[in-house]
PDB file of N, CA and C in Angstrom:
ATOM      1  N   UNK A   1      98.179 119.598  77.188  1.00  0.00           N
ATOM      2  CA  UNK A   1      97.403 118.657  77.957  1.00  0.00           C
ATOM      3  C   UNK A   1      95.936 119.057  77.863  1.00  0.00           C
ATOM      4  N   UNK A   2      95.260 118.322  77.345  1.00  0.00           N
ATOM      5  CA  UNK A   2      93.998 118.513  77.701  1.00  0.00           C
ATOM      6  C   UNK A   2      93.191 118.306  78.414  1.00  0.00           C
ATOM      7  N   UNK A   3      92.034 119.385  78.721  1.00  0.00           N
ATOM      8  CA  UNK A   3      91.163 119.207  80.239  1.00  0.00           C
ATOM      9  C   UNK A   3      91.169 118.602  80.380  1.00  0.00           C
ATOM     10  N   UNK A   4      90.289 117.128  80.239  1.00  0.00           N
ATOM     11  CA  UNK A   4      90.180 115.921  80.697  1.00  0.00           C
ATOM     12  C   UNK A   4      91.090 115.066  81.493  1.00  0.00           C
ATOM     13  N   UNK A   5      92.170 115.154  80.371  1.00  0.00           N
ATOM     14  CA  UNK A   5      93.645 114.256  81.322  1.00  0.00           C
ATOM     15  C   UNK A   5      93.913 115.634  81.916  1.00  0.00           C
ATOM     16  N   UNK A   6      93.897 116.845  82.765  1.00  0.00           N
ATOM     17  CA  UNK A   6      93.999 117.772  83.456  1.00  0.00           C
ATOM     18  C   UNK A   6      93.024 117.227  84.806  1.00  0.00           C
ATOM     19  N   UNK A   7      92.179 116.747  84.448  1.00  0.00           N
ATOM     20  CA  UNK A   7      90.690 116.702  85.664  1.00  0.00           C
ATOM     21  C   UNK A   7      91.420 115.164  85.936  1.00  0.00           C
ATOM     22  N   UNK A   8      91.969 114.304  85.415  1.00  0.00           N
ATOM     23  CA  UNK A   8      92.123 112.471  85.906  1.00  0.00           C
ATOM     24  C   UNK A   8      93.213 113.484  86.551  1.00  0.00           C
ATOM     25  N   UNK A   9      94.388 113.698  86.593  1.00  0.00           N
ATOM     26  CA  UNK A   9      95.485 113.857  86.722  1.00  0.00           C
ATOM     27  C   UNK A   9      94.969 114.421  88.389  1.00  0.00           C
ATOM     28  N   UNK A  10      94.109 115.785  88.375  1.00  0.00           N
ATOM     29  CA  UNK A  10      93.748 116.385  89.731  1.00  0.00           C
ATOM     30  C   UNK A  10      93.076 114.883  90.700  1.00  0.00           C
ATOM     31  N   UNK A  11      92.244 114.251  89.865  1.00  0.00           N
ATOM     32  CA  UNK A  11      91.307 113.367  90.597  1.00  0.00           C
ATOM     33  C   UNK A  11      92.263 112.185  91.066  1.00  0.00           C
ATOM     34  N   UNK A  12      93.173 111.670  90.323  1.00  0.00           N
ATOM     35  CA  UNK A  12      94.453 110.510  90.868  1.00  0.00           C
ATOM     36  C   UNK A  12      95.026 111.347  92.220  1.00  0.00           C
ATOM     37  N   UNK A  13      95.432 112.523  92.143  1.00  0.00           N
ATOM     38  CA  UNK A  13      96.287 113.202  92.998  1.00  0.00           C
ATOM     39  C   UNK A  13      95.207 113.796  93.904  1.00  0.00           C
ATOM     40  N   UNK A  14      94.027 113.408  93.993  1.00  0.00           N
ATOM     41  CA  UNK A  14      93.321 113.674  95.170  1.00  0.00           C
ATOM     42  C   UNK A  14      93.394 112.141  95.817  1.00  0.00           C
ATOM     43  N   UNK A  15      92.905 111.376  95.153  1.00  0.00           N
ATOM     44  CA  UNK A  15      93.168 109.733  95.460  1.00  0.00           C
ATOM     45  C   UNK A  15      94.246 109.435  96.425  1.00  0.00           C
ATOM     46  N   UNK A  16      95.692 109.681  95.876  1.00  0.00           N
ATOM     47  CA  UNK A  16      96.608 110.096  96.847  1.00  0.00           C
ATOM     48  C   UNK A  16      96.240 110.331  97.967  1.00  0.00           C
ATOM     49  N   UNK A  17      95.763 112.117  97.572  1.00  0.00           N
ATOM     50  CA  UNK A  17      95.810 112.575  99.167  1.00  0.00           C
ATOM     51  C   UNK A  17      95.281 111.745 100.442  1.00  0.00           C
ATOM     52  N   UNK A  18      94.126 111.313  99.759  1.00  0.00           N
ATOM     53  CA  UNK A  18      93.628 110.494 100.646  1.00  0.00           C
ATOM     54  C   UNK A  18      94.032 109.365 101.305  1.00  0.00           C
ATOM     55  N   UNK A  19      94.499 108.332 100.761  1.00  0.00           N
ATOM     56  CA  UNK A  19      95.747 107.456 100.771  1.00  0.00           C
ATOM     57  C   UNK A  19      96.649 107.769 102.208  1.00  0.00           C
ATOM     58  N   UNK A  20      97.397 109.390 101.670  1.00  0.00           N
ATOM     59  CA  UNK A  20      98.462 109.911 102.665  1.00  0.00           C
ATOM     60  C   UNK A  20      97.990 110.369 104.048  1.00  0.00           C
ATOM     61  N   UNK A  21      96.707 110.822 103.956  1.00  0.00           N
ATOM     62  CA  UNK A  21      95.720 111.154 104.578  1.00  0.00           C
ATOM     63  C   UNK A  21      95.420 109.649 105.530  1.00  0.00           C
ATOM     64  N   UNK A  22      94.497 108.631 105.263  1.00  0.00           N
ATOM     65  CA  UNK A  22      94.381 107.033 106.265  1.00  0.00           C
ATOM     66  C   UNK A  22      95.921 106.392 107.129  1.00  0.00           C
ATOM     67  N   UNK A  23      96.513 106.674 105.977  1.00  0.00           N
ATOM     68  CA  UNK A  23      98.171 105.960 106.621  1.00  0.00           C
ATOM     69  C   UNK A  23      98.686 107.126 107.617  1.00  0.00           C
ATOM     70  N   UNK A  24      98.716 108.159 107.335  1.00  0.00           N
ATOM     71  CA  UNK A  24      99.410 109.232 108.490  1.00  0.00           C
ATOM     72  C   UNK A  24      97.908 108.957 109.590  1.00  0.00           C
ATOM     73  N   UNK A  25      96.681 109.061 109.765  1.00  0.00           N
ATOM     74  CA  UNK A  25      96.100 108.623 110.908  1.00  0.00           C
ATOM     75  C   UNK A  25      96.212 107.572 111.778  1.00  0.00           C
ATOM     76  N   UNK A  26      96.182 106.338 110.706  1.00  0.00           N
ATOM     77  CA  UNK A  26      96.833 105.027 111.132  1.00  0.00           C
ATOM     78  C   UNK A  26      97.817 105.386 111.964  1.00  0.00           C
ATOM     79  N   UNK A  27      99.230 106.026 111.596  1.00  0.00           N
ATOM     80  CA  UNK A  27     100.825 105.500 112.007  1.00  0.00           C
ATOM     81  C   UNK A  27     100.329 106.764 113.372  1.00  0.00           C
ATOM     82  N   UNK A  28      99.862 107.860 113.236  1.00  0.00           N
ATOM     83  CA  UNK A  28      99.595 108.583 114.797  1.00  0.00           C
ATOM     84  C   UNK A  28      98.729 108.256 116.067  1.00  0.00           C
ATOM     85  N   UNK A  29      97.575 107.364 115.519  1.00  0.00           N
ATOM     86  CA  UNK A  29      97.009 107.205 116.740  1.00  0.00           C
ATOM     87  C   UNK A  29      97.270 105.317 117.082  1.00  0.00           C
ATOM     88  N   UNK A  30      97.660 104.700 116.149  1.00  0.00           N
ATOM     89  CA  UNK A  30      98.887 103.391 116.893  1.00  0.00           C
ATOM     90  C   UNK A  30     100.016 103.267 116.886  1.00  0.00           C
ATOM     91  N   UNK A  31     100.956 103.795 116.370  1.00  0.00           N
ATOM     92  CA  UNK A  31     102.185 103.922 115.978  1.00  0.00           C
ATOM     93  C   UNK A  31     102.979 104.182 116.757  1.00  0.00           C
ATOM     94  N   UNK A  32     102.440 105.792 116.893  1.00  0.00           N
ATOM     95  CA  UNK A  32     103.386 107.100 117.666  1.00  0.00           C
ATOM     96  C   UNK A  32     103.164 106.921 119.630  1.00  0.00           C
ATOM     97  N   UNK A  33     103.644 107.353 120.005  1.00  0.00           N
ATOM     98  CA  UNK A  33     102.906 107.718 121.518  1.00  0.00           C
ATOM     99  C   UNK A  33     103.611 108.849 122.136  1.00  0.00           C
ATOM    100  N   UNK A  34     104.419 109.539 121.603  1.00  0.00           N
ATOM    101  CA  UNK A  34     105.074 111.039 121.498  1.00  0.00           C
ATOM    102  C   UNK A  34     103.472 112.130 121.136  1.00  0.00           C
ATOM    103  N   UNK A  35     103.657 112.748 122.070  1.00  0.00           N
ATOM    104  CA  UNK A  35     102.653 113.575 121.891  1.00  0.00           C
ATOM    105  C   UNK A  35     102.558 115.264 121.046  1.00  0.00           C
ATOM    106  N   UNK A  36     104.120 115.043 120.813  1.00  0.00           N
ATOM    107  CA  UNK A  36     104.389 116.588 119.587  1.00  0.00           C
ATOM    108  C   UNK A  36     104.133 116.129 118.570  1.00  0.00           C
ATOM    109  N   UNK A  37     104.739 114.818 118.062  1.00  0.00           N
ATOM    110  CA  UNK A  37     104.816 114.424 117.203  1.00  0.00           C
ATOM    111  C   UNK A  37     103.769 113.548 116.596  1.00  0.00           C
ATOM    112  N   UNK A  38     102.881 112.985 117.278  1.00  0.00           N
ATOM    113  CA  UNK A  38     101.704 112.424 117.174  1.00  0.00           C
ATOM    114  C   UNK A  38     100.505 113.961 116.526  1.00  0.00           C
ATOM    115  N   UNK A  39     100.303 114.857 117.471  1.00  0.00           N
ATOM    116  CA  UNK A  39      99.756 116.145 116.657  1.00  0.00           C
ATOM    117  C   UNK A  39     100.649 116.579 115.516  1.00  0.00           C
ATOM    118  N   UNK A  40     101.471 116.536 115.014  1.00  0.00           N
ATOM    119  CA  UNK A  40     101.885 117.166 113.766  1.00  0.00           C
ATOM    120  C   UNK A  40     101.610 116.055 112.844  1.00  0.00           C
ATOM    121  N   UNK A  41     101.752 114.937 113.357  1.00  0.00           N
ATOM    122  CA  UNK A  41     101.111 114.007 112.153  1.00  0.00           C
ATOM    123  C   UNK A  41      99.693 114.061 111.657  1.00  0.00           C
ATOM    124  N   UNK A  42      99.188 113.912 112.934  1.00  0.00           N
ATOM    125  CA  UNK A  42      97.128 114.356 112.729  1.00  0.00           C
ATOM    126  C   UNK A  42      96.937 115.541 111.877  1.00  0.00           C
ATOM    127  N   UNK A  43      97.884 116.148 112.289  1.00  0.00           N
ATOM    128  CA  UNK A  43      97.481 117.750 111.485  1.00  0.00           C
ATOM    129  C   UNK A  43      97.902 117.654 109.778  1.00  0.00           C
ATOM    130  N   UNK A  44      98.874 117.019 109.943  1.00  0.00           N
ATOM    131  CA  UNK A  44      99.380 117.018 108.434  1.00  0.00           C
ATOM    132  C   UNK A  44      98.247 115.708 107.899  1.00  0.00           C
ATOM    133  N   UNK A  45      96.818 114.466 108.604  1.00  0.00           N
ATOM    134  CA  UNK A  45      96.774 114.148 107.775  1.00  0.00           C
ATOM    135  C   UNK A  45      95.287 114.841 107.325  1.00  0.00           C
ATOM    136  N   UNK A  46      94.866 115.271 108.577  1.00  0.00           N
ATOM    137  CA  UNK A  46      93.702 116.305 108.301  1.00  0.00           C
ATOM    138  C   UNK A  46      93.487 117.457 107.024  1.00  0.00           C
ATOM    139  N   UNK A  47      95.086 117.686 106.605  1.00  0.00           N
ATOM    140  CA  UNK A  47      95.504 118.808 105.909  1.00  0.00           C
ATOM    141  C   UNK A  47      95.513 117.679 104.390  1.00  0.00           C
ATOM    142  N   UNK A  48      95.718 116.995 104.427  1.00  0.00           N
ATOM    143  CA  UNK A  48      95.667 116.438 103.033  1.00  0.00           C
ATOM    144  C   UNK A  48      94.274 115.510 102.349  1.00  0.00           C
ATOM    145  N   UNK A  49      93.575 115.492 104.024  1.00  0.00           N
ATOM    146  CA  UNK A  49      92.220 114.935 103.779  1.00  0.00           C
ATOM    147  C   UNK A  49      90.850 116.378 102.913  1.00  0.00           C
ATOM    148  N   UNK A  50      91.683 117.314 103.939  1.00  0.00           N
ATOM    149  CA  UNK A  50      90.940 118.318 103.431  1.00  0.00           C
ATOM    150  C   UNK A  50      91.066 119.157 101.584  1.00  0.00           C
ATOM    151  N   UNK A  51      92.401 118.931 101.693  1.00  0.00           N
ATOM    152  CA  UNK A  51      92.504 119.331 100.379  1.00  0.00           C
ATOM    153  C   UNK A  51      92.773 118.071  98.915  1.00  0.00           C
ATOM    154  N   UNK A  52      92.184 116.646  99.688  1.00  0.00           N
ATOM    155  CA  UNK A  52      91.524 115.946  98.847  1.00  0.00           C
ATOM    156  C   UNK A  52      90.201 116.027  98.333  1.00  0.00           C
ATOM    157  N   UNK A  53      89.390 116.340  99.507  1.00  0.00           N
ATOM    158  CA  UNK A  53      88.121 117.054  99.378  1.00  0.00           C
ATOM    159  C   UNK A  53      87.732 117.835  98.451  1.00  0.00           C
ATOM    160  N   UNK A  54      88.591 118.984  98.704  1.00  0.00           N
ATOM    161  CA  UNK A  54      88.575 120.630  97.671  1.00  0.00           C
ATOM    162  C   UNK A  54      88.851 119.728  96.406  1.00  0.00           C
ATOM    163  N   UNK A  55      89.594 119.086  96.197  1.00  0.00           N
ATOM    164  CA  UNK A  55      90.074 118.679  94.657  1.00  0.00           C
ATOM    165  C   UNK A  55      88.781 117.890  93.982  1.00  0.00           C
ATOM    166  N   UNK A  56      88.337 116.989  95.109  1.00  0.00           N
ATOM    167  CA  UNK A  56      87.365 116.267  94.753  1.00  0.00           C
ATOM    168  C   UNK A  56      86.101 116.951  94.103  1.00  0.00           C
ATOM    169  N   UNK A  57      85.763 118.108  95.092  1.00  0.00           N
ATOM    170  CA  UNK A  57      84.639 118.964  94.658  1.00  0.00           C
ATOM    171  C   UNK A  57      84.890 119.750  92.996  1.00  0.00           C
ATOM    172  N   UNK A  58      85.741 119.914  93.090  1.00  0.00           N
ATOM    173  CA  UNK A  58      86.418 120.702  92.059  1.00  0.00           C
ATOM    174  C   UNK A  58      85.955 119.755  90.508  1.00  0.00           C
ATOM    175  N   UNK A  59      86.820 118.459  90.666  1.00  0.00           N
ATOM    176  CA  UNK A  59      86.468 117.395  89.386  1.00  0.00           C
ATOM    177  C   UNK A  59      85.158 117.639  89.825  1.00  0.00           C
ATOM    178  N   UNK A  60      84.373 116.704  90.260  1.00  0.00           N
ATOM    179  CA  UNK A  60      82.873 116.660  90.532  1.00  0.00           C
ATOM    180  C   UNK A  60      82.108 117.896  89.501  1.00  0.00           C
ATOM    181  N   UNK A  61      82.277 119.144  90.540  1.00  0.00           N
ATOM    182  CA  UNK A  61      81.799 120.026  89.998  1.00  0.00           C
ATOM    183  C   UNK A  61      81.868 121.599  88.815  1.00  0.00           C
ATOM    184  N   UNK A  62      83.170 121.036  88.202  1.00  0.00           N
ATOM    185  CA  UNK A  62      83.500 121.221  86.943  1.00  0.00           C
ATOM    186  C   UNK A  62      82.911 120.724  85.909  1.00  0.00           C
ATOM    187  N   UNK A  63      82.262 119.888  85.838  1.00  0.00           N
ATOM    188  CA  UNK A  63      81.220 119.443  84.512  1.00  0.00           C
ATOM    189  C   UNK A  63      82.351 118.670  84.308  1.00  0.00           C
ATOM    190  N   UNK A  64      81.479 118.254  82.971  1.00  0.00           N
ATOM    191  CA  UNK A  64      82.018 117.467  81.991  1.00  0.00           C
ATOM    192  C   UNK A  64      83.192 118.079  80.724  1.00  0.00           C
ATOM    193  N   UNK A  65      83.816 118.025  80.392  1.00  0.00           N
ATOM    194  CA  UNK A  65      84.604 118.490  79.673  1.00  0.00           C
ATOM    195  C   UNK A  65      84.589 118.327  77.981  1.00  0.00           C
ATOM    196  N   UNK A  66      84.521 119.105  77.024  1.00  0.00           N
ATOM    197  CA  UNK A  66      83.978 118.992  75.671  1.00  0.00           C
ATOM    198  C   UNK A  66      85.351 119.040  75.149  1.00  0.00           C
ATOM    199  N   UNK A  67      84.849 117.704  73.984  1.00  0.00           N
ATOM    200  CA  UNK A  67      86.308 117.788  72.687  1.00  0.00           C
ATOM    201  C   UNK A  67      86.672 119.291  71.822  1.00  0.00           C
TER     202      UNK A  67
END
């Protein structure tokens, strides 16, 4: 595999995260009204917002990639 389709592949699967990240906020703060379960959702979507981020920075600031 080469870098490039290595860096789309990270950058789609940050896309995701984010994705999993809006819909798990969505379904906890209208959805839910259980209050264990409402925080383990927030937390899990905080946790995938954040490490959409890291991924994001990562493509971003990896340069460009040479043939």
């Amino acid at each position: 595999m080469t870098p490039g389709l290595l860096k789309m592949w990270i950058a789609l699967s940050s896309i995701a995260f984010m994705f999993v990240a809006v819909f798990s906020i969505y379904i906890s703060r209208y959805k839910i009204k259980s209050g264990i379960v409402k925080i383990l959702i927030s937390a899990a979507a905080y946790f995938f917002m954040i490490a959409a981020g890291l991924l994001m920075i990562f493509v971003v600031f990896s340069g460009p990639v040479s043939k």
